[in-house]
ModelCIF file with pLDDT and N, C-alpha, C, O atoms, coordinates in Angstrom:
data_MODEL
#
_entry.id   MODEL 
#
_entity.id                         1 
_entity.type                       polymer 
_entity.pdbx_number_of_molecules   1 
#
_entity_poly.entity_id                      1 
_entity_poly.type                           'polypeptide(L)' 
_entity_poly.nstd_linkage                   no 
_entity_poly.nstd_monomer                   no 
_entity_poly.pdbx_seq_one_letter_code       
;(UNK)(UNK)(UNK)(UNK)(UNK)(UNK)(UNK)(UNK)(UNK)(UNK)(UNK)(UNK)(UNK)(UNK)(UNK)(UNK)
(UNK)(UNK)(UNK)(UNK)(UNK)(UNK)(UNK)(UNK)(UNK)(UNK)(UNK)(UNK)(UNK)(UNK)(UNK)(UNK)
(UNK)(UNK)(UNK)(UNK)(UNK)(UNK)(UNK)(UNK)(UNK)(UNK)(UNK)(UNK)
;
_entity_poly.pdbx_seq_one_letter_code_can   XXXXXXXXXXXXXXXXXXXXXXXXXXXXXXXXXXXXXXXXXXXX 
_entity_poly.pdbx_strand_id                 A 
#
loop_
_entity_poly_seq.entity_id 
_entity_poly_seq.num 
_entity_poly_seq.mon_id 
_entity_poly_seq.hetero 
1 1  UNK n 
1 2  UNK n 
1 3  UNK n 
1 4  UNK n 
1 5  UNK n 
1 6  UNK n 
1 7  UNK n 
1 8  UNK n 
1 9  UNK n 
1 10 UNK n 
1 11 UNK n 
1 12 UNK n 
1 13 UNK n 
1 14 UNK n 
1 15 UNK n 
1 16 UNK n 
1 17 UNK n 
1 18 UNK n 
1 19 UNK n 
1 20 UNK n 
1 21 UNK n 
1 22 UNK n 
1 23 UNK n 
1 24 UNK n 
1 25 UNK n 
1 26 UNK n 
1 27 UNK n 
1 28 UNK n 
1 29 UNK n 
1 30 UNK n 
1 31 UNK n 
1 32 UNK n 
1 33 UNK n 
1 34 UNK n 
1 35 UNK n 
1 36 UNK n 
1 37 UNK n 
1 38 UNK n 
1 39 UNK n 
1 40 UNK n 
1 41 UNK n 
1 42 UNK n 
1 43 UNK n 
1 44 UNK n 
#
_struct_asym.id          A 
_struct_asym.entity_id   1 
#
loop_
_ma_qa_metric.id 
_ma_qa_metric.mode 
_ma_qa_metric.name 
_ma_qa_metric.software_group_id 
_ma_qa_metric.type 
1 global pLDDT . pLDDT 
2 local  pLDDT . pLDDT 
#
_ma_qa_metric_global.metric_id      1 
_ma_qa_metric_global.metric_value   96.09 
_ma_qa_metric_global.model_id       1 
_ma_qa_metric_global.ordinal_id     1 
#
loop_
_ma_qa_metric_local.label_asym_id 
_ma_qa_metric_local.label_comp_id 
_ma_qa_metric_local.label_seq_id 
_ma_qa_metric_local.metric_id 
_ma_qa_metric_local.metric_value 
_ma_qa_metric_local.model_id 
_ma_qa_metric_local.ordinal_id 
A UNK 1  2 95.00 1 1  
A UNK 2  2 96.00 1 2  
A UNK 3  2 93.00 1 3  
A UNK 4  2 95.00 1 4  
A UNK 5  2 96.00 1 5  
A UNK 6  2 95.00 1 6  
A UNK 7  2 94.00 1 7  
A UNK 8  2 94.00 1 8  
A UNK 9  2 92.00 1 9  
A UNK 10 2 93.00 1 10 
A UNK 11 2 93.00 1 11 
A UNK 12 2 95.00 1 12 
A UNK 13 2 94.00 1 13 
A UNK 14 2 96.00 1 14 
A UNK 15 2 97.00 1 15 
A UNK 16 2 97.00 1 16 
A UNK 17 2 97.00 1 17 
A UNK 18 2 97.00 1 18 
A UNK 19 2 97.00 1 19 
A UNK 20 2 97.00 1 20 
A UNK 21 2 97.00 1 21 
A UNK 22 2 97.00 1 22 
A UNK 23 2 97.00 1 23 
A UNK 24 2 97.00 1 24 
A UNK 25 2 97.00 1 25 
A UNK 26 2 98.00 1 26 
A UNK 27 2 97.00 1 27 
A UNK 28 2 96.00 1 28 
A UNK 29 2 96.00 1 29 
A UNK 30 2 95.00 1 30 
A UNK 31 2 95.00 1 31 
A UNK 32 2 94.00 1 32 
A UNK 33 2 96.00 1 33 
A UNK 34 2 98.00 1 34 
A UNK 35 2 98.00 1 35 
A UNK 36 2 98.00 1 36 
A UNK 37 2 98.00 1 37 
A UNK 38 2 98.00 1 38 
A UNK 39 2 97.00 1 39 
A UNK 40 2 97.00 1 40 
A UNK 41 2 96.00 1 41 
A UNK 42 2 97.00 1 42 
A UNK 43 2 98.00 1 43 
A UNK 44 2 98.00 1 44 
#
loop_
_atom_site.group_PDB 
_atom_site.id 
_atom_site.type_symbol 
_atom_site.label_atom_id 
_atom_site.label_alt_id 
_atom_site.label_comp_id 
_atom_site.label_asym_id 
_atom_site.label_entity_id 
_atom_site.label_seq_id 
_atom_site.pdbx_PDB_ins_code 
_atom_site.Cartn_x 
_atom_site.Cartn_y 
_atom_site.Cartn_z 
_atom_site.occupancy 
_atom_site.B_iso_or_equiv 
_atom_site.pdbx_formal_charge 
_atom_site.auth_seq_id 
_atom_site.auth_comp_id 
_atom_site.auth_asym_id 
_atom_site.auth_atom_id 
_atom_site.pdbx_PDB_model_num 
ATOM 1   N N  . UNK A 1 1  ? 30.248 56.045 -104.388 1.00 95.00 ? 1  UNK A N  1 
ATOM 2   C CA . UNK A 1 1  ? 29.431 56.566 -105.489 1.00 95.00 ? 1  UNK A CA 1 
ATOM 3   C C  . UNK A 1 1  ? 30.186 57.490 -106.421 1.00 95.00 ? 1  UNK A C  1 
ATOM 4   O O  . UNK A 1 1  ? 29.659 58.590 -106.588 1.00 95.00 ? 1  UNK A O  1 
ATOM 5   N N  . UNK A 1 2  ? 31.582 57.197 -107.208 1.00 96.00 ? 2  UNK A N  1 
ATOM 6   C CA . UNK A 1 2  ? 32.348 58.266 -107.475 1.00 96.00 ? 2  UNK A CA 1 
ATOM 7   C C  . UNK A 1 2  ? 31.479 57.972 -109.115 1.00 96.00 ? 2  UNK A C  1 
ATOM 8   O O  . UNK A 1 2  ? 31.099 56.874 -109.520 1.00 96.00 ? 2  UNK A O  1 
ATOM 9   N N  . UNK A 1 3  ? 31.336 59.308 -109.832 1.00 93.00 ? 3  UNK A N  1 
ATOM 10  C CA . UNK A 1 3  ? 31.029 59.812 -110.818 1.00 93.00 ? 3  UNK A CA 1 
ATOM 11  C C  . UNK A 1 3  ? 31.474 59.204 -111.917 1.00 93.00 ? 3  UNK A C  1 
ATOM 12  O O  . UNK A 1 3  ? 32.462 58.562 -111.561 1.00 93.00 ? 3  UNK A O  1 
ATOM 13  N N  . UNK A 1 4  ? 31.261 59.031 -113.215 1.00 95.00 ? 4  UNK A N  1 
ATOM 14  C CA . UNK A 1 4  ? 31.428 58.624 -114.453 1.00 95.00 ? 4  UNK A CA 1 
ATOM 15  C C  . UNK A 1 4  ? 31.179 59.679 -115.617 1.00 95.00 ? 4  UNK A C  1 
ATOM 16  O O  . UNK A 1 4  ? 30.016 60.072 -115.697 1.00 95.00 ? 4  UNK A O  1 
ATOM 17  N N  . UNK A 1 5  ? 31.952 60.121 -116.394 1.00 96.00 ? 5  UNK A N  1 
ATOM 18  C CA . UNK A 1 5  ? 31.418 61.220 -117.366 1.00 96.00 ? 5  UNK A CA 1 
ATOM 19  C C  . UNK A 1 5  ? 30.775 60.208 -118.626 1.00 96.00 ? 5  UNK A C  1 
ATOM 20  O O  . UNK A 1 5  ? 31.300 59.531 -119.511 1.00 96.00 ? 5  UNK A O  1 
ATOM 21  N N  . UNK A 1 6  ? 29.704 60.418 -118.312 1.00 95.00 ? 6  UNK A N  1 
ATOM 22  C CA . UNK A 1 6  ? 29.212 59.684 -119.643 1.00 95.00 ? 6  UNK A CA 1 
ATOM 23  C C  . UNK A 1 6  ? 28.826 60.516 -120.637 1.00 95.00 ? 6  UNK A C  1 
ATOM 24  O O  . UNK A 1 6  ? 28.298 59.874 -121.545 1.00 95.00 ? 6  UNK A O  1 
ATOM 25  N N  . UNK A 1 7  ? 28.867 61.619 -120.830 1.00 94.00 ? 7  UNK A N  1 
ATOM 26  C CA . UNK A 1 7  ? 28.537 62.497 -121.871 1.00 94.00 ? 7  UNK A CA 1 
ATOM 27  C C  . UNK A 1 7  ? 29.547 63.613 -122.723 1.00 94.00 ? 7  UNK A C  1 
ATOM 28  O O  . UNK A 1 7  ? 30.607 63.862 -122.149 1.00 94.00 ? 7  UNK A O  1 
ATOM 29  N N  . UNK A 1 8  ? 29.353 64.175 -123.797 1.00 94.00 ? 8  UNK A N  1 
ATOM 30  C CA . UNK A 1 8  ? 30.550 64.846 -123.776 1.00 94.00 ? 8  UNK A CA 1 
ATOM 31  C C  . UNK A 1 8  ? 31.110 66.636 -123.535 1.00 94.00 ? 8  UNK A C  1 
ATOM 32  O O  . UNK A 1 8  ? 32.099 67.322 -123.792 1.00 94.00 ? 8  UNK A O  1 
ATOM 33  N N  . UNK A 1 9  ? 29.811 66.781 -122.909 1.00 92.00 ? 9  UNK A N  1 
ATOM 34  C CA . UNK A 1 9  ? 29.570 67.752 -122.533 1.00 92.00 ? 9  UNK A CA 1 
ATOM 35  C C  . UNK A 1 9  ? 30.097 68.050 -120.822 1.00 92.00 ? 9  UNK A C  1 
ATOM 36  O O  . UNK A 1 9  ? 29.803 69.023 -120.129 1.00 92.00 ? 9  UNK A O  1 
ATOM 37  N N  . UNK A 1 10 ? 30.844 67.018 -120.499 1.00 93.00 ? 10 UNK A N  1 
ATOM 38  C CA . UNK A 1 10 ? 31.378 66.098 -118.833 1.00 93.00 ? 10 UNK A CA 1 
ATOM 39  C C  . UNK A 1 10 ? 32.721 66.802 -118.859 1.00 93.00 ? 10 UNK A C  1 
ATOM 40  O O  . UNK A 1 10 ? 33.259 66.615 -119.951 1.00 93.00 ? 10 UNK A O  1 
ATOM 41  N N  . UNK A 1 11 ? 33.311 67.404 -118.196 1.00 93.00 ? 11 UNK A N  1 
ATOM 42  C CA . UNK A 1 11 ? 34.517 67.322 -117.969 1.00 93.00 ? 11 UNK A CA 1 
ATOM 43  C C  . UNK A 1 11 ? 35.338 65.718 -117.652 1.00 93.00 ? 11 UNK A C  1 
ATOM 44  O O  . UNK A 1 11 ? 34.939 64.940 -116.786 1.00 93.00 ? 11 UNK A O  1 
ATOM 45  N N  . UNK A 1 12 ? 36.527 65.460 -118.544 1.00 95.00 ? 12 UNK A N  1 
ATOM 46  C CA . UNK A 1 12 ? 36.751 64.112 -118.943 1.00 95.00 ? 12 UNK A CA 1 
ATOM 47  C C  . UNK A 1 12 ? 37.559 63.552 -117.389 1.00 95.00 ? 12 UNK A C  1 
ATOM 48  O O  . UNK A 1 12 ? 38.074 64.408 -116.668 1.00 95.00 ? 12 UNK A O  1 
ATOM 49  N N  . UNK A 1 13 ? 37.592 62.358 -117.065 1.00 94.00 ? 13 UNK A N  1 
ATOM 50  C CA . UNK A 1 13 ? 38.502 62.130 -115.636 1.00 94.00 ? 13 UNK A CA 1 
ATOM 51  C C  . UNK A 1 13 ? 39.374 61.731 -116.082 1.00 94.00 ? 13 UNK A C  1 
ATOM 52  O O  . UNK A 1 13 ? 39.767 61.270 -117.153 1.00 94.00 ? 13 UNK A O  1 
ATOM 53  N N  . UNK A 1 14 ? 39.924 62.098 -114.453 1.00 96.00 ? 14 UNK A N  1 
ATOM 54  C CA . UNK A 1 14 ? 41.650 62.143 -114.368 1.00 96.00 ? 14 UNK A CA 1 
ATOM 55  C C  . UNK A 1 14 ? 41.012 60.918 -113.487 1.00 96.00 ? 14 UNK A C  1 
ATOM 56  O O  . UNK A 1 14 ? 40.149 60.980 -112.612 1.00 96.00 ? 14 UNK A O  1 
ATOM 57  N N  . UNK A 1 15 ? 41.649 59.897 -113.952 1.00 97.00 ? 15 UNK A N  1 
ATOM 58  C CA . UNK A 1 15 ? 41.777 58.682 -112.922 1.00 97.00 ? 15 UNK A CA 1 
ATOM 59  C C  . UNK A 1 15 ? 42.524 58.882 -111.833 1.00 97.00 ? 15 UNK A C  1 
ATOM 60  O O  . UNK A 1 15 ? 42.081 58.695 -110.700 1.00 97.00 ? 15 UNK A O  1 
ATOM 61  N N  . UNK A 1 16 ? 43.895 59.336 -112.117 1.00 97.00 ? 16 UNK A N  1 
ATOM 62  C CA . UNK A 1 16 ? 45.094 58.743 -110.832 1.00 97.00 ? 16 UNK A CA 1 
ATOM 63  C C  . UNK A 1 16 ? 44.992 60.107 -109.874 1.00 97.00 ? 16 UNK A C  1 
ATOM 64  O O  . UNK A 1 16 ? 45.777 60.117 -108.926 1.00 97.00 ? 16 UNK A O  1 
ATOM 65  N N  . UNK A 1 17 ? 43.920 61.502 -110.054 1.00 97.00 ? 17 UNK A N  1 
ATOM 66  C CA . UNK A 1 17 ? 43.674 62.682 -109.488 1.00 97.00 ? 17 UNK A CA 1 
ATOM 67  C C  . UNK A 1 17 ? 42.715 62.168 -108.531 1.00 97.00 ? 17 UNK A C  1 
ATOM 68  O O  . UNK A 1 17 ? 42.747 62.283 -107.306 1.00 97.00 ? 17 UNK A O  1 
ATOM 69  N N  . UNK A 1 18 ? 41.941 61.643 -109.185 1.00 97.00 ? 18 UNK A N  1 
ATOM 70  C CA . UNK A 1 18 ? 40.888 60.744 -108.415 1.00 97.00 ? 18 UNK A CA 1 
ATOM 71  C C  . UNK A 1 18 ? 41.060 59.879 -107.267 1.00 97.00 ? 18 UNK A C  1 
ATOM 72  O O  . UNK A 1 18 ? 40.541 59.940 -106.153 1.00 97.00 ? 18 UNK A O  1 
ATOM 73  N N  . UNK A 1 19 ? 42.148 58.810 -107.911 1.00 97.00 ? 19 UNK A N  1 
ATOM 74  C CA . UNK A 1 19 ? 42.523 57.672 -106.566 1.00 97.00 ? 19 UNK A CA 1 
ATOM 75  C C  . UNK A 1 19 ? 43.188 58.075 -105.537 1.00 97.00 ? 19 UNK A C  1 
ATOM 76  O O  . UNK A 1 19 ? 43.336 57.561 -104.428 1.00 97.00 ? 19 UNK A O  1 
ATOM 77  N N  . UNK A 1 20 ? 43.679 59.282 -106.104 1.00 97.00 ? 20 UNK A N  1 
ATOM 78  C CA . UNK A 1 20 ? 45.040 59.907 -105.044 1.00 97.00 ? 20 UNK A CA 1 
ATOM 79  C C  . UNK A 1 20 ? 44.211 60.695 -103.725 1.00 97.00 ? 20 UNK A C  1 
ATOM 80  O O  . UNK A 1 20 ? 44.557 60.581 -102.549 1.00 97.00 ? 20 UNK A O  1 
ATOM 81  N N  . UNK A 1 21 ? 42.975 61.563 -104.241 1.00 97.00 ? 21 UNK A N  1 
ATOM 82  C CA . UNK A 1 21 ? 42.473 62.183 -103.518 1.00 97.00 ? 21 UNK A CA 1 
ATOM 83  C C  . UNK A 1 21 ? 41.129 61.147 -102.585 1.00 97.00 ? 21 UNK A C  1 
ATOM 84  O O  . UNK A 1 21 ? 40.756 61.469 -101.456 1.00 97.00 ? 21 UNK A O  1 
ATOM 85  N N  . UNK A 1 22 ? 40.693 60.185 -103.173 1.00 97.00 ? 22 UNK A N  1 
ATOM 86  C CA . UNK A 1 22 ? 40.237 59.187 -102.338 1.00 97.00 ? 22 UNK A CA 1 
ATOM 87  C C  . UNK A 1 22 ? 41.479 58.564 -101.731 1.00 97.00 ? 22 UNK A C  1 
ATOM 88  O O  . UNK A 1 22 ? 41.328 58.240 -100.553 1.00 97.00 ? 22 UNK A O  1 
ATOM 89  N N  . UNK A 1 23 ? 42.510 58.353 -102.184 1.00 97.00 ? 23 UNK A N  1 
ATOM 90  C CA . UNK A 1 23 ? 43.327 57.840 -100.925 1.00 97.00 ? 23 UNK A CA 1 
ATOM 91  C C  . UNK A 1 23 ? 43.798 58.833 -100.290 1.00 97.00 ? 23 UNK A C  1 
ATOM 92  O O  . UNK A 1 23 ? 44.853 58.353 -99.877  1.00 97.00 ? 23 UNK A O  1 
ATOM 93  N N  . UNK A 1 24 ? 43.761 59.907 -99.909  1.00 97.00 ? 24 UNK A N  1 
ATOM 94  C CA . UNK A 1 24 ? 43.865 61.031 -99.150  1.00 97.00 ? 24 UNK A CA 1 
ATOM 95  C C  . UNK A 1 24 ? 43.149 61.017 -98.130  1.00 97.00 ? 24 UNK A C  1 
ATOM 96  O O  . UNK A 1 24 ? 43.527 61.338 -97.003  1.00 97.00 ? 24 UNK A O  1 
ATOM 97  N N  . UNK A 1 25 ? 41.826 60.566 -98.500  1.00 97.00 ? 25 UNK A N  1 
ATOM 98  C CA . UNK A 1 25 ? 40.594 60.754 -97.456  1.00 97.00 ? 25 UNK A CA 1 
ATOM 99  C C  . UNK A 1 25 ? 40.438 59.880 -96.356  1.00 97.00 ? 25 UNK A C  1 
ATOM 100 O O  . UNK A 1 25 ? 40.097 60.100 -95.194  1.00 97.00 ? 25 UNK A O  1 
ATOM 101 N N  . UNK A 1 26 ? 40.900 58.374 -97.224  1.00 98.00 ? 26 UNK A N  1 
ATOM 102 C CA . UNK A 1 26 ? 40.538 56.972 -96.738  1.00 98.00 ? 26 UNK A CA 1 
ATOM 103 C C  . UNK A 1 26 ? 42.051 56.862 -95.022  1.00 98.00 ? 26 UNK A C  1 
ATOM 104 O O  . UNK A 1 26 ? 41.900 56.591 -93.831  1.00 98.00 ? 26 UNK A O  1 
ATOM 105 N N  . UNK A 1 27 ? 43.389 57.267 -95.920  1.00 97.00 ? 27 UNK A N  1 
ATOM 106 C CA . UNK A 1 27 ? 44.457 57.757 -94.777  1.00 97.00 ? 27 UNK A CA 1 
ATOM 107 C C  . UNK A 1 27 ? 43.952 58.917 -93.913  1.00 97.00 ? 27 UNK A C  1 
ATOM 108 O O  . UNK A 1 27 ? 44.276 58.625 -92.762  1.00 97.00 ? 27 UNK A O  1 
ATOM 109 N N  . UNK A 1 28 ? 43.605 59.556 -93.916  1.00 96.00 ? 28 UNK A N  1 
ATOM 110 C CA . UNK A 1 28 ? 43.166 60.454 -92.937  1.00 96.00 ? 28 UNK A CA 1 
ATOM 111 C C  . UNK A 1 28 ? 42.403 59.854 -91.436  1.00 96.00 ? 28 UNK A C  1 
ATOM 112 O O  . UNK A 1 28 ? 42.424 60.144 -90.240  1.00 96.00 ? 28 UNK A O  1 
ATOM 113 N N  . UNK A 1 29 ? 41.742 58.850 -92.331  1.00 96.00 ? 29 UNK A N  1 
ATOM 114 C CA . UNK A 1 29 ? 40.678 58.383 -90.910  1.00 96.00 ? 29 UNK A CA 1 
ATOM 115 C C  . UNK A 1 29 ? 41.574 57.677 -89.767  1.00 96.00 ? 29 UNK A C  1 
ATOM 116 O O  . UNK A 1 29 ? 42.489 56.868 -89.920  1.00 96.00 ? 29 UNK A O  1 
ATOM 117 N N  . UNK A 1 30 ? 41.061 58.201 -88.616  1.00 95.00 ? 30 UNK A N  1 
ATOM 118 C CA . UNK A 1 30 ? 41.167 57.824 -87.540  1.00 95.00 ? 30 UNK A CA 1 
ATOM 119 C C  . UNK A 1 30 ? 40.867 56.631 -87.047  1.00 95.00 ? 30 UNK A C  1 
ATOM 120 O O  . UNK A 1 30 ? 41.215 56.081 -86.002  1.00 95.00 ? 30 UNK A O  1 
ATOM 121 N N  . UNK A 1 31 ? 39.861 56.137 -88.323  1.00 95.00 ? 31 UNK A N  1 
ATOM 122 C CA . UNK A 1 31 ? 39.138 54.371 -87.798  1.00 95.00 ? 31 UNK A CA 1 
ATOM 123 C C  . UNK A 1 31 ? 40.233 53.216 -88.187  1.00 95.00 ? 31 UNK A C  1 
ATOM 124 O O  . UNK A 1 31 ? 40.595 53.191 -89.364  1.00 95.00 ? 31 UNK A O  1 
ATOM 125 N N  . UNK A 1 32 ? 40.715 52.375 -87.389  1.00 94.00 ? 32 UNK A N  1 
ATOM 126 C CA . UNK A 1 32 ? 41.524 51.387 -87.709  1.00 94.00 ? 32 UNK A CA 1 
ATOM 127 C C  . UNK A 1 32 ? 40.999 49.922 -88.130  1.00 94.00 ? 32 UNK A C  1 
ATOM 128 O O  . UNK A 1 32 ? 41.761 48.962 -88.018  1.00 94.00 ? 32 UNK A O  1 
ATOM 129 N N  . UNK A 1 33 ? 39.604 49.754 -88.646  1.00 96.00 ? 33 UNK A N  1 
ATOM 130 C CA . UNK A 1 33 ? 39.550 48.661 -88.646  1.00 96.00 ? 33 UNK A CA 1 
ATOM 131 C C  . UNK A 1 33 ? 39.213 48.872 -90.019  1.00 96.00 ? 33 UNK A C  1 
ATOM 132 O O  . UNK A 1 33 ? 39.276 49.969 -90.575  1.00 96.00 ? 33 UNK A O  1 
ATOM 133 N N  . UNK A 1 34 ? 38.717 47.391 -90.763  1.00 98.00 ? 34 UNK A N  1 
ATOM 134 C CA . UNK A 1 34 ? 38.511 47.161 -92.485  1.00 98.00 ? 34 UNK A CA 1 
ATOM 135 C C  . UNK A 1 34 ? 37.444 48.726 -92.673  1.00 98.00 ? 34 UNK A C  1 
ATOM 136 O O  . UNK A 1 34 ? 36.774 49.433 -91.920  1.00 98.00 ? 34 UNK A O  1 
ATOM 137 N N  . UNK A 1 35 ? 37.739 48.700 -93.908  1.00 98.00 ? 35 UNK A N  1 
ATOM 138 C CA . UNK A 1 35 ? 37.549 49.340 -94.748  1.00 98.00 ? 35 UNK A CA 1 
ATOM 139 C C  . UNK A 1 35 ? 36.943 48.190 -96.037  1.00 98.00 ? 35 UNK A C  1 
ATOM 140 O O  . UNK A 1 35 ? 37.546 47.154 -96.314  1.00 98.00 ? 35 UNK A O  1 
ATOM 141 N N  . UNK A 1 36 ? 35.584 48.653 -96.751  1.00 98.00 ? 36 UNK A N  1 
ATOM 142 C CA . UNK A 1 36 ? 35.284 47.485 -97.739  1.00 98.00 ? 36 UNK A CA 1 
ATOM 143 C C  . UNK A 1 36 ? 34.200 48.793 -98.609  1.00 98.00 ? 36 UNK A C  1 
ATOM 144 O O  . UNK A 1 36 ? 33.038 49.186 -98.512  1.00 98.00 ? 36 UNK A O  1 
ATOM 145 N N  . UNK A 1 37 ? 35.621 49.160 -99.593  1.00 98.00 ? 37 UNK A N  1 
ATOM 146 C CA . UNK A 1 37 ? 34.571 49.982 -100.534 1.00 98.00 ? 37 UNK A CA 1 
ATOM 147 C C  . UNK A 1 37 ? 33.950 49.364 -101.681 1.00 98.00 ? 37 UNK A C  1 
ATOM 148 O O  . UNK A 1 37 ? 34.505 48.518 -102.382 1.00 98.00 ? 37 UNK A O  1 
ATOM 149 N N  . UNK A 1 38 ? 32.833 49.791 -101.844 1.00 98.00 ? 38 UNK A N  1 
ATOM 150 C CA . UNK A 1 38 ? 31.936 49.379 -102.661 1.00 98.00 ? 38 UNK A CA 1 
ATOM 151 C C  . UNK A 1 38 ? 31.735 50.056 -104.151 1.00 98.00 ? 38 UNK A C  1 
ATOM 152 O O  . UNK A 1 38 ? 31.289 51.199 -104.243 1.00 98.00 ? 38 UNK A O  1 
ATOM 153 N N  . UNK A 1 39 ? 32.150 49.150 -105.505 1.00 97.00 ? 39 UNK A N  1 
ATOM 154 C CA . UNK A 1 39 ? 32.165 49.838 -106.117 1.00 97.00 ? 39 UNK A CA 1 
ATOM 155 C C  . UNK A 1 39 ? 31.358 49.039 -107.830 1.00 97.00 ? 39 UNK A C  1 
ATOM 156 O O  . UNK A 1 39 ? 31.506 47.833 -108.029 1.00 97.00 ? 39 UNK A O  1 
ATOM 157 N N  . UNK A 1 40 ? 30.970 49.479 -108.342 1.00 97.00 ? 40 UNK A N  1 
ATOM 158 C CA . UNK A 1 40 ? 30.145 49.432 -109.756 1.00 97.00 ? 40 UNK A CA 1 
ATOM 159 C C  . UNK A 1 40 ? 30.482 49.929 -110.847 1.00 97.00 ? 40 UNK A C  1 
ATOM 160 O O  . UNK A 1 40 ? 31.129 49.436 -111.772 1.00 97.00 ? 40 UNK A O  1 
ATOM 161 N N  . UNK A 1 41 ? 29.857 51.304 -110.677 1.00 96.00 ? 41 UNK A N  1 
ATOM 162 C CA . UNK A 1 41 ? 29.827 52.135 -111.996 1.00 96.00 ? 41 UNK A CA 1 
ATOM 163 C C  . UNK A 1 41 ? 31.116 52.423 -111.931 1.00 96.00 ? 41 UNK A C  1 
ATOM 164 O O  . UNK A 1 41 ? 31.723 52.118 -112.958 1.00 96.00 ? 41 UNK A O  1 
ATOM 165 N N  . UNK A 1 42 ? 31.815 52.949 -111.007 1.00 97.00 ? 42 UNK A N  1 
ATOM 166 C CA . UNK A 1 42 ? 33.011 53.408 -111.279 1.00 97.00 ? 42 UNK A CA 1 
ATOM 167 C C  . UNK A 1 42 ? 34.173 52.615 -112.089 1.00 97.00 ? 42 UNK A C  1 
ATOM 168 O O  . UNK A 1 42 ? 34.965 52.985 -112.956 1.00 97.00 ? 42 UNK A O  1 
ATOM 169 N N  . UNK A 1 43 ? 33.915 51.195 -111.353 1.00 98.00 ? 43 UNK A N  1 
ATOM 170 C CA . UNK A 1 43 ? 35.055 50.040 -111.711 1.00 98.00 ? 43 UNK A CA 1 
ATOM 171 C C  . UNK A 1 43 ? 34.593 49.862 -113.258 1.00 98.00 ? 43 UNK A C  1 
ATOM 172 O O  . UNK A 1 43 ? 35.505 50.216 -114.005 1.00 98.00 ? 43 UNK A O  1 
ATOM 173 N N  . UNK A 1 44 ? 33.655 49.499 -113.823 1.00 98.00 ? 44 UNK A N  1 
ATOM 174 C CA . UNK A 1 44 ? 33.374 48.782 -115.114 1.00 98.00 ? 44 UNK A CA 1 
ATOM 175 C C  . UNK A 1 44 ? 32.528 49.793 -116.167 1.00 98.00 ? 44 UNK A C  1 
ATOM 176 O O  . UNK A 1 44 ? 32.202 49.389 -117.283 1.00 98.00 ? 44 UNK A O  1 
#
């Protein structure tokens, strides 16, 4: 469910601050099997 600034009153995104710190999270886990993130608003 990662955020979208749609307004301009939004602080604007940092994309690659973003992916880096979701891939921070996603390496961390201890779970070894798939992973299948789900994504919408964020992608398009």
């Amino acid at each position: 469910g990662l955020g979208v600034p749609y307004f301009e009153d939004e602080e604007e995104e940092q994309l690659d601050q973003v992916l880096d710190t979701l891939n921070q999270l996603l390496n961390q886990l201890k779970f070894s099997g798939q992973v299948i993130l789900e994504m919408g608003r964020f992608l398009t």
